[in-house]
C-alpha atoms as a PDB file:
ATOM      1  CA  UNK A   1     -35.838  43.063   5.771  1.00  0.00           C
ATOM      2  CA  UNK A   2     -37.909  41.454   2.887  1.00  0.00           C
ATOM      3  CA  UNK A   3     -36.373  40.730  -0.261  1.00  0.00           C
ATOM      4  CA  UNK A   4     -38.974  40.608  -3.196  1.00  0.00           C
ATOM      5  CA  UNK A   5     -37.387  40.034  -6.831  1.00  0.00           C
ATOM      6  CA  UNK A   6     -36.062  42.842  -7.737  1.00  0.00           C
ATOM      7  CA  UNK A   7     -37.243  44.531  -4.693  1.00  0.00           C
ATOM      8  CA  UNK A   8     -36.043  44.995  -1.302  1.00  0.00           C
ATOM      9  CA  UNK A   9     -38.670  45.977   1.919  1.00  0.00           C
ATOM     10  CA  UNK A  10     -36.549  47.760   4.982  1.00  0.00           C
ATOM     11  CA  UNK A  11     -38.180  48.884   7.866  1.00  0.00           C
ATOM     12  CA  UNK A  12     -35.894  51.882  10.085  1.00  0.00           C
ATOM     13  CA  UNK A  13     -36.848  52.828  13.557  1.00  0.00           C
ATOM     14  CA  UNK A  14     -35.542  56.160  13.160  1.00  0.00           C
ATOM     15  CA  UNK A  15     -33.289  59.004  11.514  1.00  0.00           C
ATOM     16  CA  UNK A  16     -30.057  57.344  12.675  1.00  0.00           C
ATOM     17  CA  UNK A  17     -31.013  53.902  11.297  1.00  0.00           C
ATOM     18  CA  UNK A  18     -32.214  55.371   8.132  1.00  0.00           C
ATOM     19  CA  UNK A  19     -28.766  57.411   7.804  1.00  0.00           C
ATOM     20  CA  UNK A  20     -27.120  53.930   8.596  1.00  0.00           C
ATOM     21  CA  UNK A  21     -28.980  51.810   5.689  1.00  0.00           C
ATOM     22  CA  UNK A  22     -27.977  55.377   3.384  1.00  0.00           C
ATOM     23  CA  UNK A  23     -24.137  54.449   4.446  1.00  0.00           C
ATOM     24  CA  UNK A  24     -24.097  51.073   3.481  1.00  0.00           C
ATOM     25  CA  UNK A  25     -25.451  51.777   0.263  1.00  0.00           C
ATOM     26  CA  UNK A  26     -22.703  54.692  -0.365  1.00  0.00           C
ATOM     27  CA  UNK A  27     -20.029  52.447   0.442  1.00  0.00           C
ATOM     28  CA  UNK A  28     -21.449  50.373  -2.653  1.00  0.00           C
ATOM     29  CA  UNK A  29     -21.981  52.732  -5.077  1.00  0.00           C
ATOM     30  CA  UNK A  30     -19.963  53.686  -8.242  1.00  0.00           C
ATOM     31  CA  UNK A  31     -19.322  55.965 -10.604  1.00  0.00           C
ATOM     32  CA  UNK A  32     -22.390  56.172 -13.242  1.00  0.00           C
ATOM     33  CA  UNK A  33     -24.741  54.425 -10.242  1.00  0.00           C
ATOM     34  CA  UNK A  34     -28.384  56.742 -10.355  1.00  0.00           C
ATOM     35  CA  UNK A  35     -30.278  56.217  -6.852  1.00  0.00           C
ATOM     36  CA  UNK A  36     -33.791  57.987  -7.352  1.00  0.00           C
ATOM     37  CA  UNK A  37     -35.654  58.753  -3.960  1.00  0.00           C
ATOM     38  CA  UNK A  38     -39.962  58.753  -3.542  1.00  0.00           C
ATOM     39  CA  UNK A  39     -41.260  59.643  -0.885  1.00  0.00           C
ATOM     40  CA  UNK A  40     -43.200  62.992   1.027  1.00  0.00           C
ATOM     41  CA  UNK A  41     -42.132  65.973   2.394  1.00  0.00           C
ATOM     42  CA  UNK A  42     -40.232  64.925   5.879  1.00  0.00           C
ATOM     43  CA  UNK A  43     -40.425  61.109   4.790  1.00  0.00           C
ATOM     44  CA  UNK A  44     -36.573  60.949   5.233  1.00  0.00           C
ATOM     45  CA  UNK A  45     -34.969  61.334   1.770  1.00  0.00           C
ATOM     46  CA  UNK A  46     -32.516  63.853   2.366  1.00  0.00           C
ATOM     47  CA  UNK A  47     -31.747  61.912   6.242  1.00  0.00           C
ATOM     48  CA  UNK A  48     -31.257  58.817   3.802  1.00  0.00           C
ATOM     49  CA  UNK A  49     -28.762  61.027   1.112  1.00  0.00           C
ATOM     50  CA  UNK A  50     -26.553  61.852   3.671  1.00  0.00           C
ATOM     51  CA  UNK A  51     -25.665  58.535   4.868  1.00  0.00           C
ATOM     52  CA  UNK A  52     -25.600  57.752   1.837  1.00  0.00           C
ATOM     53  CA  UNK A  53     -23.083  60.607   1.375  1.00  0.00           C
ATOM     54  CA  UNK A  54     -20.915  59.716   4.662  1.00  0.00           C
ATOM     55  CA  UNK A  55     -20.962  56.102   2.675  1.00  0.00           C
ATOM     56  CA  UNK A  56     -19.511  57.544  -0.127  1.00  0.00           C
ATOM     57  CA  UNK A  57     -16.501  58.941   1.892  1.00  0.00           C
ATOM     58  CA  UNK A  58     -17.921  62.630   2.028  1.00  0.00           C
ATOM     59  CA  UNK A  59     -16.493  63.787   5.462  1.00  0.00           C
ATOM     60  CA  UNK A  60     -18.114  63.969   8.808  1.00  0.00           C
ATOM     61  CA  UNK A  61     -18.224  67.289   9.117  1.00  0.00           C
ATOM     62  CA  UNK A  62     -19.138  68.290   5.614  1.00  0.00           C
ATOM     63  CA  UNK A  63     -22.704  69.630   5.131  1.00  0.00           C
ATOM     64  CA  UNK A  64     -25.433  66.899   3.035  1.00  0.00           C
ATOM     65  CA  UNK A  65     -28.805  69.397   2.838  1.00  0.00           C
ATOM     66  CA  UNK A  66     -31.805  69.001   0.694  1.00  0.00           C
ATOM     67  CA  UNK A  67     -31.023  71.368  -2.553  1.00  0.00           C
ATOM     68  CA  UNK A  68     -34.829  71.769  -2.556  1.00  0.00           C
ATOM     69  CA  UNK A  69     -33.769  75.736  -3.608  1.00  0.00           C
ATOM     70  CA  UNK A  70     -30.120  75.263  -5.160  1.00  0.00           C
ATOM     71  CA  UNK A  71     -31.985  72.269  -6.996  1.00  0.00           C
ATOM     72  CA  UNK A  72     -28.304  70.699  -7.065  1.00  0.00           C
ATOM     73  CA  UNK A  73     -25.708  69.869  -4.616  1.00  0.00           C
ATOM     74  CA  UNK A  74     -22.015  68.665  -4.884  1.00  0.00           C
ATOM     75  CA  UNK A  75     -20.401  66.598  -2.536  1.00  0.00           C
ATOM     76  CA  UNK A  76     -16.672  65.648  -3.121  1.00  0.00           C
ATOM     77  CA  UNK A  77     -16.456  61.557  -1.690  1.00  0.00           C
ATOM     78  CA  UNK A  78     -14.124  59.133  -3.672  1.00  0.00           C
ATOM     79  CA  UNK A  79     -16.456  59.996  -6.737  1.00  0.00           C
ATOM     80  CA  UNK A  80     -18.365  63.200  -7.156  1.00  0.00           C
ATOM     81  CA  UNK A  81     -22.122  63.197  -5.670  1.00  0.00           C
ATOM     82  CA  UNK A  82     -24.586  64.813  -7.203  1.00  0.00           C
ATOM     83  CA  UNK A  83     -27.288  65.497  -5.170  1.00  0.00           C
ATOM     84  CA  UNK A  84     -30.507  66.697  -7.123  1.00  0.00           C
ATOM     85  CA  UNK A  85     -34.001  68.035  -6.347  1.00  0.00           C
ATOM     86  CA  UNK A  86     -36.747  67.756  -8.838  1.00  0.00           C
ATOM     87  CA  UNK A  87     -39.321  69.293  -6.434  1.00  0.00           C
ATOM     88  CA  UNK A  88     -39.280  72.912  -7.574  1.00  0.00           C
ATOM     89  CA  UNK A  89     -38.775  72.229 -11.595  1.00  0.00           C
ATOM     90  CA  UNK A  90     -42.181  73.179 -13.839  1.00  0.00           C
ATOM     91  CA  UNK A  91     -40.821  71.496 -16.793  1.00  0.00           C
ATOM     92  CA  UNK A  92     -38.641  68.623 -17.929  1.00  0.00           C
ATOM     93  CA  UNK A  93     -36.649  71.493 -20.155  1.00  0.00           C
ATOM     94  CA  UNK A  94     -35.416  73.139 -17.321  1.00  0.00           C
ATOM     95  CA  UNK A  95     -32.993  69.648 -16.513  1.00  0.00           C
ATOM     96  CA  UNK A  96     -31.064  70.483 -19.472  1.00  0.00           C
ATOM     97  CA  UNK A  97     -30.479  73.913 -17.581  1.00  0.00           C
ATOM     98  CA  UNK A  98     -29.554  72.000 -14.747  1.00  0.00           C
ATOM     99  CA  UNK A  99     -27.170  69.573 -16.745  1.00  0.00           C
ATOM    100  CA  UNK A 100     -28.784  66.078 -16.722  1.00  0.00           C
ATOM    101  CA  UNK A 101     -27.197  65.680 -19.281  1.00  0.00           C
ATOM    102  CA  UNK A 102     -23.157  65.379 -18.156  1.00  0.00           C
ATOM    103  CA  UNK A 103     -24.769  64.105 -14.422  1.00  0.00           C
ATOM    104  CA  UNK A 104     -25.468  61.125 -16.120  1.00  0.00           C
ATOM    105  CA  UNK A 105     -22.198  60.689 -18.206  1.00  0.00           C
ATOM    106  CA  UNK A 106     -21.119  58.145 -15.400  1.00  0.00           C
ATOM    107  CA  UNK A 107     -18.439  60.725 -13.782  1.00  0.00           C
ATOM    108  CA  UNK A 108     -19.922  60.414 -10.179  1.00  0.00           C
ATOM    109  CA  UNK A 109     -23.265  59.007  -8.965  1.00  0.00           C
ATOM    110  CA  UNK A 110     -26.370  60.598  -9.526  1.00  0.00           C
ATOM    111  CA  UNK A 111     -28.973  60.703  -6.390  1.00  0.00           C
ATOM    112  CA  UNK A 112     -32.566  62.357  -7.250  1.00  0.00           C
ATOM    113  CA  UNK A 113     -34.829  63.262  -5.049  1.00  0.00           C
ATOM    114  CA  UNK A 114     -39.153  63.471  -5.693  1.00  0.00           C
ATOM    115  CA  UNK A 115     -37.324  60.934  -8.625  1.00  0.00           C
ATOM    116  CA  UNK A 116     -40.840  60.511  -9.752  1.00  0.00           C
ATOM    117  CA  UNK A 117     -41.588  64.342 -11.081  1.00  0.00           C
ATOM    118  CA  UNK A 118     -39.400  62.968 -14.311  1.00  0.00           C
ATOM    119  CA  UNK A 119     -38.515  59.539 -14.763  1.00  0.00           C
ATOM    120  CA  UNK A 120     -37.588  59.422 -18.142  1.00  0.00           C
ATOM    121  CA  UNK A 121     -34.927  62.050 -18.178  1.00  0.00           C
ATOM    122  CA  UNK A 122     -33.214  59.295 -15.668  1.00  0.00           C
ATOM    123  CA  UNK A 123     -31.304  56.221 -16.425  1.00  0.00           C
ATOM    124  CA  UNK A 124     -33.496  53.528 -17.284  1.00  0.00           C
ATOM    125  CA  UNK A 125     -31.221  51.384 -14.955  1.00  0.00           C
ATOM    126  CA  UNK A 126     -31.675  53.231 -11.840  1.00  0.00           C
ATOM    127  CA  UNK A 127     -32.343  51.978  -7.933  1.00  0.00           C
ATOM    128  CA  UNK A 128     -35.038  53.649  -6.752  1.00  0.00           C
ATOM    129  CA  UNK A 129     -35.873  54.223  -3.023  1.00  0.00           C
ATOM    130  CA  UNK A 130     -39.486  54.737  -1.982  1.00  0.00           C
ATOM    131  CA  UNK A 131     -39.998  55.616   1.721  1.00  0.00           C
ATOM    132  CA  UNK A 132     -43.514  55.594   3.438  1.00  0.00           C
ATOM    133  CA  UNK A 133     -43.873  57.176   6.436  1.00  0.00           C
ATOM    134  CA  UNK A 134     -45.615  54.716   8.775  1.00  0.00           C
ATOM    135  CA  UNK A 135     -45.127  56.127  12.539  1.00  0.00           C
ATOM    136  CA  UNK A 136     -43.234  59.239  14.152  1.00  0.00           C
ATOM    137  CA  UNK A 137     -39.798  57.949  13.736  1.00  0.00           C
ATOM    138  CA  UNK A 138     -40.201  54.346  11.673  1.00  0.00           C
ATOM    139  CA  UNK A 139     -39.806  54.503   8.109  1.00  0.00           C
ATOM    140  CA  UNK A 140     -40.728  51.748   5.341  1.00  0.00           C
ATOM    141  CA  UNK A 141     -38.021  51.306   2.938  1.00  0.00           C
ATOM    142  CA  UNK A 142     -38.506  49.907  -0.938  1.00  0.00           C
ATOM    143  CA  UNK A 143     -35.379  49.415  -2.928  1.00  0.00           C
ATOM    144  CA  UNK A 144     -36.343  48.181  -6.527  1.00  0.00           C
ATOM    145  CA  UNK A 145     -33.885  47.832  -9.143  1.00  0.00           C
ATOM    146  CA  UNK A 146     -34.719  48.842 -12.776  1.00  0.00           C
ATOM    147  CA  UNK A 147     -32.106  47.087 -14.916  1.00  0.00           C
ATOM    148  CA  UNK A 148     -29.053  44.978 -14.545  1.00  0.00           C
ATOM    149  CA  UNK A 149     -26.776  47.348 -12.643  1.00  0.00           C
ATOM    150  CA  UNK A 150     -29.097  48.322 -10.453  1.00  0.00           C
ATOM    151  CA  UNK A 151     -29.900  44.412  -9.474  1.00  0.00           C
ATOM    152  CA  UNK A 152     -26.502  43.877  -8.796  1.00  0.00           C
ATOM    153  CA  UNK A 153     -26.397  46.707  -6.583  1.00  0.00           C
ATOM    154  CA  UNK A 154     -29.493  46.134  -4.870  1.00  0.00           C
ATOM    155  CA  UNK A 155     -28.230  42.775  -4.175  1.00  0.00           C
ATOM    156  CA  UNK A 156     -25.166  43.959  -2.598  1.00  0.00           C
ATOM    157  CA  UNK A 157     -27.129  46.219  -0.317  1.00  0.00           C
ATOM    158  CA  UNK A 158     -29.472  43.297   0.823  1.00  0.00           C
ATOM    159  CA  UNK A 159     -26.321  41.401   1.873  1.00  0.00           C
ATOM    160  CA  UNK A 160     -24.962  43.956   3.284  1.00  0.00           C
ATOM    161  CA  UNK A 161     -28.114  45.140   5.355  1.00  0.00           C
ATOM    162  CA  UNK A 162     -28.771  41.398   6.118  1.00  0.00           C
ATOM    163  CA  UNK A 163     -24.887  41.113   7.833  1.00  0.00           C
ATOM    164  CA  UNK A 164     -25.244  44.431   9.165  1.00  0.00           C
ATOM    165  CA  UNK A 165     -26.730  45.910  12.613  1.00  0.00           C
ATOM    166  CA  UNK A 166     -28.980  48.124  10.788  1.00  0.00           C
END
């Protein structure tokens, strides 16, 4: 781990690491926190959501999937999750179909994936998790806060990844 400013480099040597850096950034989170995730097809984003999800007290047993085709997903934790996909939307109007809108009121935390497609219909103070594929299994992990909230938070989760056998 390589902390950067207001950035934060993690390397994971596989799917159960990556789900295991996602839960110790759950277990931070709060209502109104927006995560946005970057990264390809397969890089690990959804693997990373639902640690993040587990984190976030969503049970065990409860399905976390990509809502590549559902475009959003709800996951009942201590806070509502809102898990959404940008991958599939033409157009920035069709978010206001989607609700954007009362997803960012602050009820539950917002996590985007393919973040990127539409940045400014996010928070402007938003963590945002870029994963690079670099091998079979290893993933390289960039957490970069965009505002004061999300510094705070990202320096929680360096702590706690620092402390932690992640």
């Amino acid at each position: 781990m390589e902390t950067l400013g207001t950035a934060l480099q993690f390397t994971s040597e596989g799917v159960e690491q990556t789900e295991r850096a996602g839960m110790l950034l759950g277990a931070l989170l709060m209502p109104g926190d927006v995560v946005g995730l970057v990264g390809d097809l397969g890089a690990g984003k959804t693997a990373f959501v639902r640690g993040v999800a587990r984190g976030a007290g969503v049970p065990e047993g409860y399905p976390v999937n990509s809502p590549t085709f559902t475009i959003l997903n709800v996951y009942g934790g201590r806070f509502p999750i809102f898990h959404l996909d940008l991958y599939r939307l033409d157009d920035q109007s069709e978010l206001e179909g989607v609700g954007i809108s009362e997803l960012l009121a602050g009820h539950g935390v917002l996590l985007v994936e393919w973040a990127e497609r539409y940045p400014e219909a996010l928070s402007s103070d938003r963590l945002l998790v870029s994963i690079q594929t670099t091998g079979p299994t290893t993933r390289s992990f960039r957490f970069e806060a965009t505002g004061p909230l999300s510094r705070e938070l990202l320096d929680e989760l360096g702590s706690a990844l620092e402390t932690s056998r992640v």
